[in-house]
Protein backbone atom coordinates (compact mmCIF):
# COMPACT_ATOMS: atom_id res chain seq x y z
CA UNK A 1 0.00 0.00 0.00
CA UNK A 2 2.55 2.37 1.12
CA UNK A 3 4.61 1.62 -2.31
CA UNK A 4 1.52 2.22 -4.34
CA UNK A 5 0.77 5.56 -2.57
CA UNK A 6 4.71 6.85 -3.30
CA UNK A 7 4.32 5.72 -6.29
CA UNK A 8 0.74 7.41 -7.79
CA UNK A 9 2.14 10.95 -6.17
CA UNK A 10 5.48 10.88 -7.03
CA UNK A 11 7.49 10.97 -3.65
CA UNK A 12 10.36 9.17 -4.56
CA UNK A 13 11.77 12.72 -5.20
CA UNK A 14 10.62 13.97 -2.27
CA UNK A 15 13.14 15.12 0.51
CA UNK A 16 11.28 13.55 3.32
CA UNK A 17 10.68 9.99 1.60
CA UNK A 18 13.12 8.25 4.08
CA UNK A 19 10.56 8.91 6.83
CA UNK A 20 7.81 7.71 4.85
CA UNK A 21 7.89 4.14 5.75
CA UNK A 22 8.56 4.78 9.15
CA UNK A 23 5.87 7.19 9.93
CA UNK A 24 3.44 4.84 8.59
CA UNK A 25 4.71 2.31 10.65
CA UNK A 26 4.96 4.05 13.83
CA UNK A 27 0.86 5.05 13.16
CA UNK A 28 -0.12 1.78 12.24
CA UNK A 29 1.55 0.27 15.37
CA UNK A 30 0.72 2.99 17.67
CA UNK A 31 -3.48 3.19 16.52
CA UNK A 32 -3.55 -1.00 16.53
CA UNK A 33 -1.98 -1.03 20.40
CA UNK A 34 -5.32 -1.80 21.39
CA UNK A 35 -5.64 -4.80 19.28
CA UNK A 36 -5.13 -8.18 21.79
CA UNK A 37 -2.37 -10.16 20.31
CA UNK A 38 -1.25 -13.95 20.35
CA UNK A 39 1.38 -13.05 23.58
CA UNK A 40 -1.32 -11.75 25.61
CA UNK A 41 -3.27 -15.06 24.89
CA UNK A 42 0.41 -16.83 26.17
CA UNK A 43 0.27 -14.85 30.03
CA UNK A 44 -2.77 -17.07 30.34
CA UNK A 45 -1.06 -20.25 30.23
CA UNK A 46 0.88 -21.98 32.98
CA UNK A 47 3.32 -23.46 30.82
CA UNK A 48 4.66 -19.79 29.72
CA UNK A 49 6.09 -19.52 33.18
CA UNK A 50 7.63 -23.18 33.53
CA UNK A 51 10.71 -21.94 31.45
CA UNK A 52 13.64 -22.69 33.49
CA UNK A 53 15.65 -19.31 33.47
CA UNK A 54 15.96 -15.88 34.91
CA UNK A 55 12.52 -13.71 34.58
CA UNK A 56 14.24 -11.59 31.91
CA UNK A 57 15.00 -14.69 29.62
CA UNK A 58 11.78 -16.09 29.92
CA UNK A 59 10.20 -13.12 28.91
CA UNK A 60 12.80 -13.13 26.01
CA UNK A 61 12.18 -16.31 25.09
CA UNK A 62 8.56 -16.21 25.31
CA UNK A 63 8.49 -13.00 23.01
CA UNK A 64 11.23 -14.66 20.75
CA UNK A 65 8.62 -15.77 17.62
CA UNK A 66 6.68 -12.17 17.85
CA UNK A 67 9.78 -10.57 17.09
CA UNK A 68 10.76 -12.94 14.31
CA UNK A 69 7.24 -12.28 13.09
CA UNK A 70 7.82 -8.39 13.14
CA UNK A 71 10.84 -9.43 11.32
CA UNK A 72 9.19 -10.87 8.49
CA UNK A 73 6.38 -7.88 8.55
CA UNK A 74 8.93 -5.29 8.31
CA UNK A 75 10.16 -6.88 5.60
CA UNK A 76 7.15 -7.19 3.76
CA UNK A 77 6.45 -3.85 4.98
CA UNK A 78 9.53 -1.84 4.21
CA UNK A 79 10.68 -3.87 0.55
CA UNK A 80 8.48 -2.52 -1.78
CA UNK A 81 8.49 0.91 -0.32
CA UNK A 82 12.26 1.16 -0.55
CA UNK A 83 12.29 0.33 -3.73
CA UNK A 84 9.90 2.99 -4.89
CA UNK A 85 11.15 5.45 -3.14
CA UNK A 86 14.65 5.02 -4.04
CA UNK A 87 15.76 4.22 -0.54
CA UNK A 88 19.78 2.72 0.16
CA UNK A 89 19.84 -0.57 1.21
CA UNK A 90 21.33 0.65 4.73
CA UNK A 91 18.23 2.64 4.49
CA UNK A 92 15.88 -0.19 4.27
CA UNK A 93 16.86 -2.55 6.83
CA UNK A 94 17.54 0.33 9.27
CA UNK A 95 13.36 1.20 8.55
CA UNK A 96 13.31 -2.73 9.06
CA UNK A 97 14.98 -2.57 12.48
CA UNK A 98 13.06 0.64 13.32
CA UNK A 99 9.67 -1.74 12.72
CA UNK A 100 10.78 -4.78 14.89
CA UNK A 101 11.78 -1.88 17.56
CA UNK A 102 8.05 -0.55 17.47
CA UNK A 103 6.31 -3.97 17.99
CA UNK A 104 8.63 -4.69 20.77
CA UNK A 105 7.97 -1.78 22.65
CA UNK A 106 4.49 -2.42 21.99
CA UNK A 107 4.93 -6.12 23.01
CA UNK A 108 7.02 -5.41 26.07
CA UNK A 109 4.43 -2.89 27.43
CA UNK A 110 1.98 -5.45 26.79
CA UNK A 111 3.71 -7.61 29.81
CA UNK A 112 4.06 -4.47 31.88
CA UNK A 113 0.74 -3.44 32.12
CA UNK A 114 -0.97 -6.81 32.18
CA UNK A 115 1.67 -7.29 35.11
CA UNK A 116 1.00 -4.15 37.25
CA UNK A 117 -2.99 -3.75 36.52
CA UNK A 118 -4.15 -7.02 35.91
CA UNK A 119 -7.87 -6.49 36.40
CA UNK A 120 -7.61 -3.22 38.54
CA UNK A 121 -8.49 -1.17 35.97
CA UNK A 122 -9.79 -3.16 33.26
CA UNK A 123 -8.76 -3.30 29.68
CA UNK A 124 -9.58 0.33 29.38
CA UNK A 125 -7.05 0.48 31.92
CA UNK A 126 -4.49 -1.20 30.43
CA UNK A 127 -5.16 0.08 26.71
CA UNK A 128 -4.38 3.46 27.92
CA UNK A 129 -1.55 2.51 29.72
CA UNK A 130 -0.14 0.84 26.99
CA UNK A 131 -1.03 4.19 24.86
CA UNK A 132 0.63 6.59 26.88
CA UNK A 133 3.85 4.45 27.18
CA UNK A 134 3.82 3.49 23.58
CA UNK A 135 3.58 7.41 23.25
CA UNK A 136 6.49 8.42 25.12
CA UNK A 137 9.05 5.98 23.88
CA UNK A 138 8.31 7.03 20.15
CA UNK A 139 8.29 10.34 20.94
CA UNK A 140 11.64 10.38 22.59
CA UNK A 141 12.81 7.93 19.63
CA UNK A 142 11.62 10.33 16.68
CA UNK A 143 13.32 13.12 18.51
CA UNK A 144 16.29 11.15 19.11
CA UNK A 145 15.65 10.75 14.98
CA UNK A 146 15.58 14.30 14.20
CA UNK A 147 18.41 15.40 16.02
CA UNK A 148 20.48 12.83 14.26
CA UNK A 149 19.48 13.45 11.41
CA UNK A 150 20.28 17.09 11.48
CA UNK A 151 23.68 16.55 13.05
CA UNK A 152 24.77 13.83 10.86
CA UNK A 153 22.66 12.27 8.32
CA UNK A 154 19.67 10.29 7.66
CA UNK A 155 21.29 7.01 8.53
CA UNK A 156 22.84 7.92 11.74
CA UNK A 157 19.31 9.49 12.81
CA UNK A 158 17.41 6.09 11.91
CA UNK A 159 20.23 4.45 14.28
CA UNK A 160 19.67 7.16 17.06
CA UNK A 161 16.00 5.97 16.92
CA UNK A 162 16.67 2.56 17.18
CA UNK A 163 19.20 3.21 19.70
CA UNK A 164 16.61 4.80 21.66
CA UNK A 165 13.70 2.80 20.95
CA UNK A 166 15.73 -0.36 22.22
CA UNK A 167 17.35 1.16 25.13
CA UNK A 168 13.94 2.29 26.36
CA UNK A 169 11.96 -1.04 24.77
CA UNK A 170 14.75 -2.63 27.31
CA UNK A 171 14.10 -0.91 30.60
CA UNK A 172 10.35 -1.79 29.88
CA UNK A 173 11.23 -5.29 29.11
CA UNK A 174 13.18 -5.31 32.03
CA UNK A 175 10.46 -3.86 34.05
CA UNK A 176 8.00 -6.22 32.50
CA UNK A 177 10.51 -9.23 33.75
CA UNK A 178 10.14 -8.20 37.36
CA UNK A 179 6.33 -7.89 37.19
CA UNK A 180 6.17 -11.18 35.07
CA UNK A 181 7.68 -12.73 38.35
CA UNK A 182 4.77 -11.75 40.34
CA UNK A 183 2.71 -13.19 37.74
CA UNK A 184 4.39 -16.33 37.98
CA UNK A 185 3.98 -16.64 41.56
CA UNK A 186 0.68 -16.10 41.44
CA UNK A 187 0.10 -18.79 38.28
């Protein structure tokens, strides 16, 4: 979709076309947060918590296929586009990366908010929860994008997202691996 749309107006000249891709992605994953997904499904089941390892590895492990499956969406995602809109190849798995960064932040606040509400506040609760932190971390990523990109170049600003977005994704992760503990105990 996103190729056809550069394509019909012409924005493969366009100055801005390298944040094309990404902007779309960031809305699409950012307006479908609400969305349940296959992990949230997993918290259900006992067996998520039997794996033997530290809290932070299970959760890793656990969330291991959804980010091979992000993988294989940013791909599908992000090829076409690049190629319409003339983008590097550096360029293109960078918008790649920047995709598998957004679903894990989405994923990993996911954990954290089914961890600390549970059913305190509902999935209202938790949806807005999820929205807000969502919010933040891609706000402080694009920023982190802009002023890279201004200082150095396009590339280097993609990488000071993704920098970002996984330094941040991690703390939440990381956050999410402490509550997931007090889900297991109470599995």
């Amino acid at each position: 979709g996103i190729a056809i749309f550069a394509y019909l107006n012409h924005l493969s000249a366009s100055p801005y076309r390298f944040f094309i891709v990404p902007g779309v992605m960031a809305y699409m994953v950012f307006i479908f947060t609400s969305y349940a997904t296959k992990w949230s499904k997993e918290l259900e089941n006992p067996y998520t918590y039997l794996i033997p390892d530290s809290t932070i590895r299970k959760v890793w492990y656990a969330t291991l296929i959804e980010h091979m499956r992000s993988l294989v969406d940013g791909c599908l995602i992000t090829i076409p586009a690049a190629v319409v809109l003339r983008l590097t190849p550096v360029q293109a798995v960078l918008t790649v990366l920047i995709y598998v960064c957004l679903q894990a932040t989405k994923l990993y606040f996911n954990v954290l908010s089914e961890a600390l509400l549970g059913n305190i506040l509902g999935n209202f609760g938790k949806q807005m929860m999820r929205l807000l932190g969502e919010g933040i971390v891609i706000m402080i990523a694009v920023l982190a994008c802009v002023a890279g990109t201004l200082l150095v170049n396009v590339e280097f600003g993609f990488f000071a997202l993704i920098l970002s977005s996984v330094i941040l994704t991690g703390l939440v992760a990381w956050g999410g691996s402490i509550a997931f503990s007090k889900m297991e105990s109470l599995q």
